[in-house]
PDB file of N, CA and C in Angstrom:
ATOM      1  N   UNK A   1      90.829 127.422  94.993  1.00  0.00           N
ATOM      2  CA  UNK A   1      91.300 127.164  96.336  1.00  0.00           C
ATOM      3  C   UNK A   1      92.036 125.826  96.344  1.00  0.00           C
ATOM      4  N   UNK A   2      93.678 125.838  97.234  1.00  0.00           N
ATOM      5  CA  UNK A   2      94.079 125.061  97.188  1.00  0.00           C
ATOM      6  C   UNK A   2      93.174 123.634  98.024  1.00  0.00           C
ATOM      7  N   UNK A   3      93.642 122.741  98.381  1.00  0.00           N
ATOM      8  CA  UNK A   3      92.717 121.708  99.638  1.00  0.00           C
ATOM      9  C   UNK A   3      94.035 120.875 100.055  1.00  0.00           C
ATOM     10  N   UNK A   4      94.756 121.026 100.958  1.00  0.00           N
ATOM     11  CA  UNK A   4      95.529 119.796 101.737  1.00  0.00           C
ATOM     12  C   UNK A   4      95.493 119.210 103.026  1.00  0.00           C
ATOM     13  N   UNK A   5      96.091 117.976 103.195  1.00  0.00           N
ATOM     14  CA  UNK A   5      95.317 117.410 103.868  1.00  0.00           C
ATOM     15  C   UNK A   5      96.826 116.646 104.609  1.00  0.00           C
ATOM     16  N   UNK A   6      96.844 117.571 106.200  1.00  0.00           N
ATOM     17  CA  UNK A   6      98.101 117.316 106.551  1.00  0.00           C
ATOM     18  C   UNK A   6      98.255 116.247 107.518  1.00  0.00           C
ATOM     19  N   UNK A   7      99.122 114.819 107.667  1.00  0.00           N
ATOM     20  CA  UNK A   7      99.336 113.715 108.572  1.00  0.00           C
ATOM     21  C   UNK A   7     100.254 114.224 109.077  1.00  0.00           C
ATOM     22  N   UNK A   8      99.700 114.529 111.085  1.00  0.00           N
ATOM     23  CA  UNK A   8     100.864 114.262 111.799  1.00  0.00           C
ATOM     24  C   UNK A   8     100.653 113.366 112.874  1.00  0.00           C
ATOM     25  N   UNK A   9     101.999 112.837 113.589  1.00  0.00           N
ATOM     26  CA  UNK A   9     102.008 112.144 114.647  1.00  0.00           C
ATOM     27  C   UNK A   9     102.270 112.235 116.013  1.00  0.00           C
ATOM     28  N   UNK A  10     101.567 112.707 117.183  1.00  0.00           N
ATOM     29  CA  UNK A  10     102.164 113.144 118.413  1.00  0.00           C
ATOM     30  C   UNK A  10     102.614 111.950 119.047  1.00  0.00           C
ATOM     31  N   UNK A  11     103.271 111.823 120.121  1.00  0.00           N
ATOM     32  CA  UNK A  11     103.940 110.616 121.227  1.00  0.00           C
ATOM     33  C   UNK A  11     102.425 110.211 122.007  1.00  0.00           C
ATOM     34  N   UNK A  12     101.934 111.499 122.217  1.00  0.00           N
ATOM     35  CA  UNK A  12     100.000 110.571 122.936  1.00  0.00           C
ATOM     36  C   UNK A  12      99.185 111.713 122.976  1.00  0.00           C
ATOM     37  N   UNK A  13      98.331 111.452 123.401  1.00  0.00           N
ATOM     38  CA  UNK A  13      97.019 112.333 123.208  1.00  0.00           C
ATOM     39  C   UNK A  13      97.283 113.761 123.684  1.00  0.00           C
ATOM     40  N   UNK A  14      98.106 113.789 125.013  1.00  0.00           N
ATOM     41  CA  UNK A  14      97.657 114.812 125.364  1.00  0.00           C
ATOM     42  C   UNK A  14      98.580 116.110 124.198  1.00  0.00           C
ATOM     43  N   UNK A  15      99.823 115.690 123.814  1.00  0.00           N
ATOM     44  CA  UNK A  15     100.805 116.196 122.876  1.00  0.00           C
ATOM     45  C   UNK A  15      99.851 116.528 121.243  1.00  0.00           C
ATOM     46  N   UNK A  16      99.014 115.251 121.100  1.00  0.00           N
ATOM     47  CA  UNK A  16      97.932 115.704 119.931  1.00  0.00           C
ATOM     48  C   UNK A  16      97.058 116.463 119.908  1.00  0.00           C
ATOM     49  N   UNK A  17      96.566 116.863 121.226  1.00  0.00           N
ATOM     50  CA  UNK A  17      95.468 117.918 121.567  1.00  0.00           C
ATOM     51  C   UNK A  17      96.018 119.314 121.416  1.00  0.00           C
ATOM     52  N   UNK A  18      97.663 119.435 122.089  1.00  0.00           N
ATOM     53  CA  UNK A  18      97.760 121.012 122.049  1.00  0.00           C
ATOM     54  C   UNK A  18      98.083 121.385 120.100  1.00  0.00           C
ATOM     55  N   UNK A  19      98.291 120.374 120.068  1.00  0.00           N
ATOM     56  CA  UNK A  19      99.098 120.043 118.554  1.00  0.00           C
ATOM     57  C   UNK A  19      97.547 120.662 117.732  1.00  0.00           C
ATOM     58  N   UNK A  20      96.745 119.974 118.059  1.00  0.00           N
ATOM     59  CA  UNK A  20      95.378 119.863 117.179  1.00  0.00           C
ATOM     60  C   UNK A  20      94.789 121.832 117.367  1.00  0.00           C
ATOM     61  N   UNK A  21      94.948 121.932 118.410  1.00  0.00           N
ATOM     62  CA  UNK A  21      94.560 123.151 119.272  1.00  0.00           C
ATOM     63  C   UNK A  21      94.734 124.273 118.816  1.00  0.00           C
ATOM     64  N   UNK A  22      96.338 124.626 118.367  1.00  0.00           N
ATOM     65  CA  UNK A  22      97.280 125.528 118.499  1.00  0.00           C
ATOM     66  C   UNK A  22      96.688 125.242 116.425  1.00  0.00           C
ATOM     67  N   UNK A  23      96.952 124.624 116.050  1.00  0.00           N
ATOM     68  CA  UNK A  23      96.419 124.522 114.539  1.00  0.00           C
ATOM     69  C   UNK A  23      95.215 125.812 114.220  1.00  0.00           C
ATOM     70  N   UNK A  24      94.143 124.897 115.235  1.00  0.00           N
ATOM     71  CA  UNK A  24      92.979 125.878 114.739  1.00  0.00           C
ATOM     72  C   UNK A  24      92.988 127.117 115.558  1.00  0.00           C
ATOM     73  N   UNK A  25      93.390 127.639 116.596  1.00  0.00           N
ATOM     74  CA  UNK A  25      93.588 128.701 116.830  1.00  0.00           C
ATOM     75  C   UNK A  25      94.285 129.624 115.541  1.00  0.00           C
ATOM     76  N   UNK A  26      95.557 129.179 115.446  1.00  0.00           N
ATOM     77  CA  UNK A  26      96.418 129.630 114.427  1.00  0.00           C
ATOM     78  C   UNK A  26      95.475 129.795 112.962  1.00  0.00           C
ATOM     79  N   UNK A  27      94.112 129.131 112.827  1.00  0.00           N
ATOM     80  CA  UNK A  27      93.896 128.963 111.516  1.00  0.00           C
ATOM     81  C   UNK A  27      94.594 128.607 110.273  1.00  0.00           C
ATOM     82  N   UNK A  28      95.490 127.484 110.999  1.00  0.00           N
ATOM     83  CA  UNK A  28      95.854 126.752 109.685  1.00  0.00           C
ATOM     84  C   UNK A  28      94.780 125.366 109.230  1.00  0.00           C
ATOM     85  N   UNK A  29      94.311 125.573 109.731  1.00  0.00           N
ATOM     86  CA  UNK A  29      92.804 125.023 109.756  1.00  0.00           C
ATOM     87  C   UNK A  29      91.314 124.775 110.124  1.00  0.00           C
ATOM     88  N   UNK A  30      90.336 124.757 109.131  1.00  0.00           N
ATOM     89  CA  UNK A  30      89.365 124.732 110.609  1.00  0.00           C
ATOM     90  C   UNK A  30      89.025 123.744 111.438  1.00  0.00           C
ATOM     91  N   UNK A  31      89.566 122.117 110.808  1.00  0.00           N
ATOM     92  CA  UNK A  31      89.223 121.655 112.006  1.00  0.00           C
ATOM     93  C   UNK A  31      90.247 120.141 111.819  1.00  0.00           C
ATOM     94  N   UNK A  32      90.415 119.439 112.799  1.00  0.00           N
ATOM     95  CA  UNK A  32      91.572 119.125 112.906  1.00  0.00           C
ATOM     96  C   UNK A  32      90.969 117.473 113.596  1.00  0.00           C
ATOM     97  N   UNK A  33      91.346 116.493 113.335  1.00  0.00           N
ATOM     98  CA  UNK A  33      90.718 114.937 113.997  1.00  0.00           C
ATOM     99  C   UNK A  33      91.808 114.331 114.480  1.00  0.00           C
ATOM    100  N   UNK A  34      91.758 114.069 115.643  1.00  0.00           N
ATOM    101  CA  UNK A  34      92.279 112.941 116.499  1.00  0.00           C
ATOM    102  C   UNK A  34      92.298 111.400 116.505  1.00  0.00           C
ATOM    103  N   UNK A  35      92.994 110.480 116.209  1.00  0.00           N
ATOM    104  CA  UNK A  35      92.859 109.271 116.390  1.00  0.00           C
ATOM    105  C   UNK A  35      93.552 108.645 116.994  1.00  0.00           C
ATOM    106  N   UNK A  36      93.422 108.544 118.741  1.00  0.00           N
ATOM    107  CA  UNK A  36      94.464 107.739 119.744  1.00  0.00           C
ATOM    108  C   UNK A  36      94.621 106.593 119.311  1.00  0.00           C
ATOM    109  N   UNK A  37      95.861 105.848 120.040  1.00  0.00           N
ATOM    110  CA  UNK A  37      95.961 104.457 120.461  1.00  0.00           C
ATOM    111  C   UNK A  37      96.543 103.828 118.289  1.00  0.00           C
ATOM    112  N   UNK A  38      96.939 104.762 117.896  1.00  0.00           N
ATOM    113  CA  UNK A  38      98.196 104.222 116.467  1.00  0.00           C
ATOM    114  C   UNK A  38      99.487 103.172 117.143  1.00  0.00           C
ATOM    115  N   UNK A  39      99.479 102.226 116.148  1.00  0.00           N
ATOM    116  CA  UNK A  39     100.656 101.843 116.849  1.00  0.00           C
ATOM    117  C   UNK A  39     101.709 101.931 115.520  1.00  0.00           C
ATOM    118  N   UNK A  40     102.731 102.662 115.644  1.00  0.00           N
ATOM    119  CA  UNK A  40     104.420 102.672 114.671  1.00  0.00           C
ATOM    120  C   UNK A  40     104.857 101.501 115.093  1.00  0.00           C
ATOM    121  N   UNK A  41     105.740 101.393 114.415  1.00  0.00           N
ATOM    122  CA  UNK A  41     106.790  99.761 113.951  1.00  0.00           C
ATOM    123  C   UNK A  41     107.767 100.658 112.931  1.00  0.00           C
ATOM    124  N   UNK A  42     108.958 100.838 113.255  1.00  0.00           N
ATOM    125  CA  UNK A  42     109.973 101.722 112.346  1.00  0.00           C
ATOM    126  C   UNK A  42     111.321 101.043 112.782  1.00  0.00           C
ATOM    127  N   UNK A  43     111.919 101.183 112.122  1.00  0.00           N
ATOM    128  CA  UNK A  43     113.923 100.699 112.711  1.00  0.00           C
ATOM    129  C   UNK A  43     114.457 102.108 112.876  1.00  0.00           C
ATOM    130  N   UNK A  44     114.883 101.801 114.137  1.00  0.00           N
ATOM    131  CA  UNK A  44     115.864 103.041 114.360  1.00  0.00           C
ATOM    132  C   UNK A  44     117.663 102.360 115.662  1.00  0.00           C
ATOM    133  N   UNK A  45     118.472 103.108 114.742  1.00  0.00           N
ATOM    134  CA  UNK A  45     119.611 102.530 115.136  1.00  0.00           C
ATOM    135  C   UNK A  45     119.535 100.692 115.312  1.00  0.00           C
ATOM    136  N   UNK A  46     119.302 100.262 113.955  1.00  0.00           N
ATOM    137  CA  UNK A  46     118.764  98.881 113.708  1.00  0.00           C
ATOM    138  C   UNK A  46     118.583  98.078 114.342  1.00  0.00           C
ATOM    139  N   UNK A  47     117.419  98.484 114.923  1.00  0.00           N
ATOM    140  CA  UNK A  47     116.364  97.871 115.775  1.00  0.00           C
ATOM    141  C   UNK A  47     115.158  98.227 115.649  1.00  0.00           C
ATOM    142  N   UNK A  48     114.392  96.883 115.490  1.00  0.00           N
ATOM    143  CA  UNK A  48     112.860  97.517 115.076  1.00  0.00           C
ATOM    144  C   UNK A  48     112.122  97.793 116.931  1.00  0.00           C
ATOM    145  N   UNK A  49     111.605  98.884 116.332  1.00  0.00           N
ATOM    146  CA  UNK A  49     110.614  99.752 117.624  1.00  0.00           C
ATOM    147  C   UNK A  49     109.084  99.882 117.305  1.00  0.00           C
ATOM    148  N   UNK A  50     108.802 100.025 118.337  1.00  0.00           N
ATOM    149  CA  UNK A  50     106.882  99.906 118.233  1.00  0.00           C
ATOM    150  C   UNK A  50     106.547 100.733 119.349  1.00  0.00           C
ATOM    151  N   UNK A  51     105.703 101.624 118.958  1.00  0.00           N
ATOM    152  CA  UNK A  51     105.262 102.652 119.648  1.00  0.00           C
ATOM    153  C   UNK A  51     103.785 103.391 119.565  1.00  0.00           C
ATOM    154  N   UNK A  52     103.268 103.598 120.596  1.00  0.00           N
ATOM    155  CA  UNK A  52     102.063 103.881 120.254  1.00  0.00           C
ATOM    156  C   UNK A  52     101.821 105.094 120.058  1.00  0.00           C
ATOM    157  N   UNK A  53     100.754 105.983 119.485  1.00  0.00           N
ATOM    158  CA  UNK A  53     101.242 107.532 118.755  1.00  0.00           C
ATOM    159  C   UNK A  53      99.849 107.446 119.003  1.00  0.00           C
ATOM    160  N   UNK A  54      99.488 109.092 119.073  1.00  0.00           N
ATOM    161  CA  UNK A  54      98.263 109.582 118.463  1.00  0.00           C
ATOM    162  C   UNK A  54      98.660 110.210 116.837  1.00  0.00           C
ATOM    163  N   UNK A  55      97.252 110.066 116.164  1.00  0.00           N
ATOM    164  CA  UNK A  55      97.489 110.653 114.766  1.00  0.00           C
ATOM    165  C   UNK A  55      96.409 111.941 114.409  1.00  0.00           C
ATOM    166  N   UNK A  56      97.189 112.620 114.332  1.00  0.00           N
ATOM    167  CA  UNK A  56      96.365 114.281 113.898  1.00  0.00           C
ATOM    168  C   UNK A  56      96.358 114.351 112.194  1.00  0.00           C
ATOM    169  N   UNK A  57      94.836 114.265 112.087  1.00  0.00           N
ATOM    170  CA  UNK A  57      95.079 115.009 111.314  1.00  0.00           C
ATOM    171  C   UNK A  57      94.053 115.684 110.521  1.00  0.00           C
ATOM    172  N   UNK A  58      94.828 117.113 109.669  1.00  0.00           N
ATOM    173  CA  UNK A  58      94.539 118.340 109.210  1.00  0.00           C
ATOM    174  C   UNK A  58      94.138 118.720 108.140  1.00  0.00           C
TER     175      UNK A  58
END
């Protein structure tokens, strides 16, 4: 059996919940962890941005 172990990032909780949700329904996993309140720091159109994320993961 394979084992992976998938990082994603929603914009906030409530976007990580259907995210987390729709996973285990779907059985692409059985179970799926939440961790609100991430904060990103990335450059985009060169400017650094900071943003707070929830992190799923699978």
């Amino acid at each position: 059996m394979e084992v992976l172990m998938v990082y994603i990032t929603a914009s906030d909780l409530s976007e990580a919940r259907k995210i987390g949700e729709a996973v285990v329904e779907e059985r692409l996993a059985a179970c799926v962890n939440i961790v609100d309140g991430a904060q990103s720091i990335y450059r985009w159109h060169g400017k650094i941005q900071h943003e707070k994320e929830a992190i799923i993961i699978a």
